[in-house]
Protein backbone atom coordinates (compact mmCIF):
# COMPACT_ATOMS: atom_id res chain seq x y z
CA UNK A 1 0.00 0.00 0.00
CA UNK A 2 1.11 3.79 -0.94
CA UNK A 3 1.93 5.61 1.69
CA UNK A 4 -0.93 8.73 0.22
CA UNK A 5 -3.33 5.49 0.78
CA UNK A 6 -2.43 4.66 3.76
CA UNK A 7 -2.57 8.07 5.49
CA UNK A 8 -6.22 8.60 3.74
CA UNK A 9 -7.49 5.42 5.56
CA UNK A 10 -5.57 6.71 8.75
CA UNK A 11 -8.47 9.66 8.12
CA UNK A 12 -11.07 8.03 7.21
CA UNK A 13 -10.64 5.70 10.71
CA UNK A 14 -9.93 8.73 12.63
CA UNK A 15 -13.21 10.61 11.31
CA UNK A 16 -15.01 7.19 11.95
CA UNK A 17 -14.16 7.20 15.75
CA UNK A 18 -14.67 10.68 15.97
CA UNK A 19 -18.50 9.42 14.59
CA UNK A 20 -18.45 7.59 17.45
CA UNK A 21 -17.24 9.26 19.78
CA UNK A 22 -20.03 12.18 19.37
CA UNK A 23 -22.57 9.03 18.60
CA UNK A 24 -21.53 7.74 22.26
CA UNK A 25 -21.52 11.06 24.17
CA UNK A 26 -24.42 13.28 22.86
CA UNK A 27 -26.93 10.44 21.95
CA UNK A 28 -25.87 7.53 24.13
CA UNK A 29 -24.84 8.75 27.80
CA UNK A 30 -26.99 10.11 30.78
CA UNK A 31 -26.05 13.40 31.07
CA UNK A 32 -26.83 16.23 33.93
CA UNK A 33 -25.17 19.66 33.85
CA UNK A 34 -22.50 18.39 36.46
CA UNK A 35 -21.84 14.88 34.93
CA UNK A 36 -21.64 12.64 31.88
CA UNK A 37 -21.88 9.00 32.48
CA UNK A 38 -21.65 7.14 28.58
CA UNK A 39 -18.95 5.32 26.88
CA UNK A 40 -18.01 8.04 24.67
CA UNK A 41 -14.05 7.10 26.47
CA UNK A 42 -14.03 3.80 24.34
CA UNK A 43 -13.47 5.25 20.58
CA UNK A 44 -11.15 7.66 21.84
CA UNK A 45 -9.17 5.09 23.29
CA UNK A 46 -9.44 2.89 20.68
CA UNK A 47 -8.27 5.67 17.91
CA UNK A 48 -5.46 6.12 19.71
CA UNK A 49 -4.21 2.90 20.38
CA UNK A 50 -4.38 2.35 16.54
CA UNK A 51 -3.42 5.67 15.30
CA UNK A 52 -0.80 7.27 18.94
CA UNK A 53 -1.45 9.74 21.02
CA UNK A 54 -1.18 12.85 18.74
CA UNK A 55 -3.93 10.92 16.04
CA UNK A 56 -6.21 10.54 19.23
CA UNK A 57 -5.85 13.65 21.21
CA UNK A 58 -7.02 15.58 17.60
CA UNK A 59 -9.30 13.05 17.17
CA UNK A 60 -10.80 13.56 20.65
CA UNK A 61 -10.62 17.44 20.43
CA UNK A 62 -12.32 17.55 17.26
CA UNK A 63 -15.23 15.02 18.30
CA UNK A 64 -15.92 17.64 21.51
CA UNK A 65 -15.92 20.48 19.02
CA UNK A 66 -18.50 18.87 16.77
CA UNK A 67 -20.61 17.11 19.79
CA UNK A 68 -20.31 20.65 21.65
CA UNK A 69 -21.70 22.43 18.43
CA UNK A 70 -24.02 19.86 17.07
CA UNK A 71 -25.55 19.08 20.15
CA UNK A 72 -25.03 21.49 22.95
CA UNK A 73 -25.62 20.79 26.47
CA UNK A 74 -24.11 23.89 27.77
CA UNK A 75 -21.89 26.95 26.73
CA UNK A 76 -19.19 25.87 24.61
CA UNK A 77 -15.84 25.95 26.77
CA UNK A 78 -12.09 25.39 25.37
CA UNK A 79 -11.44 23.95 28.55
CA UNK A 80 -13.16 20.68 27.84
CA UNK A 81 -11.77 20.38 24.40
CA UNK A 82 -7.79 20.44 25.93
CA UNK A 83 -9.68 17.99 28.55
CA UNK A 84 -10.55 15.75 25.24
CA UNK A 85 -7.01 15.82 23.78
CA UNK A 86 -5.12 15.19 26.97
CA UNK A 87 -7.48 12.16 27.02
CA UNK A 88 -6.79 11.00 23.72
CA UNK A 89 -2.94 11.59 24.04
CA UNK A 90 -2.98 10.20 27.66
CA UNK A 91 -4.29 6.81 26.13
CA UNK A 92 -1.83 6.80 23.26
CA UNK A 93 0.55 7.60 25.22
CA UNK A 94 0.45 4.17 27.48
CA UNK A 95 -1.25 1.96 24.56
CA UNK A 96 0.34 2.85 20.88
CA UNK A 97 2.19 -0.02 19.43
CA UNK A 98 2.08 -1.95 22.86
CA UNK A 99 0.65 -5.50 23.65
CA UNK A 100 -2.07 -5.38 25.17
CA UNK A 101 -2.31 -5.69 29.01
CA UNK A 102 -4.87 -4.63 31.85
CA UNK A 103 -1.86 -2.61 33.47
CA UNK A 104 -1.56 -0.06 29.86
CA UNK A 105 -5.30 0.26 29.73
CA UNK A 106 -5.46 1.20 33.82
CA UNK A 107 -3.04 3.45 33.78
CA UNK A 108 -3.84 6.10 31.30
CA UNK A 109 -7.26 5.62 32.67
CA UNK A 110 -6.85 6.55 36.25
CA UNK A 111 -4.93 9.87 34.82
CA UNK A 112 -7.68 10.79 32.68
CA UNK A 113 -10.21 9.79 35.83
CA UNK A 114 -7.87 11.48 38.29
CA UNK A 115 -6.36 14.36 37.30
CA UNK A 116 -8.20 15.46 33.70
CA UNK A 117 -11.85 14.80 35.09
CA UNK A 118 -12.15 15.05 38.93
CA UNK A 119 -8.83 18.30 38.50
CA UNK A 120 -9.58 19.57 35.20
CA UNK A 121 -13.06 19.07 34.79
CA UNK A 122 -14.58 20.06 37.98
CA UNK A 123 -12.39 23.57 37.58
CA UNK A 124 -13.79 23.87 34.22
CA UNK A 125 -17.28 23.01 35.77
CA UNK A 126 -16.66 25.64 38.42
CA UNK A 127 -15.82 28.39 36.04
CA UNK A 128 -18.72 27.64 34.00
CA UNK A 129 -21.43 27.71 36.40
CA UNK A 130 -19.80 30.02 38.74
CA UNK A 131 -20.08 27.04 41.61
CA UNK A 132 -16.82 26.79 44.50
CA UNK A 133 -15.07 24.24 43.28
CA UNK A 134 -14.54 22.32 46.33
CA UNK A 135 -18.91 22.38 46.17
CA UNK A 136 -18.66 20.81 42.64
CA UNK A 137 -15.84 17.77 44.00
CA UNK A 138 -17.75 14.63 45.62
CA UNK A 139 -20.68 13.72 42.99
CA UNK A 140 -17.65 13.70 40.23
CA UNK A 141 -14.83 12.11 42.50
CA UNK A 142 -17.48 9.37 43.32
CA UNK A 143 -18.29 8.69 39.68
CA UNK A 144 -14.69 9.00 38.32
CA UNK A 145 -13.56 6.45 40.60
CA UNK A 146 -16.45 3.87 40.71
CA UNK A 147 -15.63 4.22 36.66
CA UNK A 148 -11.96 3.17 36.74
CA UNK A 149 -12.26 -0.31 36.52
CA UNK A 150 -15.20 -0.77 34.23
CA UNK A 151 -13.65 1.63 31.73
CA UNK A 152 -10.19 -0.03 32.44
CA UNK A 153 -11.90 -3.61 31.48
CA UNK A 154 -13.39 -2.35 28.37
CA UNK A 155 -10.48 -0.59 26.98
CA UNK A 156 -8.02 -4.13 27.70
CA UNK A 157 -11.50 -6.48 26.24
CA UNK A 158 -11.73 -4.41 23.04
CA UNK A 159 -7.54 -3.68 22.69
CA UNK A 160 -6.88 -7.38 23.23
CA UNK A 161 -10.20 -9.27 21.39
CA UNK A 162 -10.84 -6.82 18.70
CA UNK A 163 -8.42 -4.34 17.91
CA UNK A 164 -5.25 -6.05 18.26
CA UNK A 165 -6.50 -9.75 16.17
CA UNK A 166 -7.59 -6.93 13.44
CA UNK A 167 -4.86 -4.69 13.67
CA UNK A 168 -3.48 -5.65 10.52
CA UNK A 169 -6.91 -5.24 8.47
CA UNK A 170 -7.80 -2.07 10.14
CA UNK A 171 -4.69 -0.03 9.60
């Protein structure tokens, strides 16, 4: 295959997940002005353990852009967008051109759980509804960490029993 090939059906999977990814978050998740519960995390992290972290932190930040403007829930804010490509890159980062193993899909998980939505997101969340941020911490530190291992386990299933026995096909 030609490399010009190749990189058009790195786009065309990258626009797919970001499909997805806007599919899974505004149509697909319960969502309440101070939390988002859906599996919009799965094509992000699957876009970027095919394509690396820069493929799926664009990927991410463009999906929020389109989701955001297609189907608003709130203002639009940039701060959730950077919160969407740390996301992506975090799981690139730890997954790109790995084997797969529960321990690579845990860890960028936790950072995205930890520090991008309980740190990030509840200061964006504070901004945006003018709320004290320390008000705005236990509903989203509860969720964020009751989500760890489910998202964990989902991420490793669909790395190890889909992607990865594809891999070849796909990209």
């Amino acid at each position: 295959m030609n490399n010009s090939s190749s990189k058009t059906k790195k786009m065309v999977l990258a626009a797919l997940f970001i499909a997805l990814q806007v599919v899974f978050a505004r149509m697909l998740s319960i969502n309440t002005p101070l939390l988002r519960i859906g599996f919009s995390f799965l094509p992000v992290a699957m876009c970027s353990i095919l394509l690396g972290p820069l493929a799926g932190g664009i990927a991410a930040a463009i999906g929020d852009i389109i989701g955001a403007t297609l189907f608003p829930t709130g203002p639009f804010f940039p701060g959730f967008t950077l919160s969407a490509f740390l996301s992506g890159a975090l799981y690139g980062l730890f997954t790109y051109r790995r084997a797969p193993s529960f321990i690579s899909a845990l860890i960028p998980v936790v950072i995205n759980n930890v520090f991008v939505n309980i740190v990030m997101g509840t200061f964006w969340l504070s901004i945006i509804l003018n709320k004290g941020y320390i008000a705005l911490l236990p509903g989203r530190v509860t969720k964020n960490l009751l989500l760890i291992p489910i998202e964990a386990g989902m991420i490793f299933f669909f790395w190890k029993y889909v992607i990865k026995p594809n891999e070849a096909r796909i990209v």
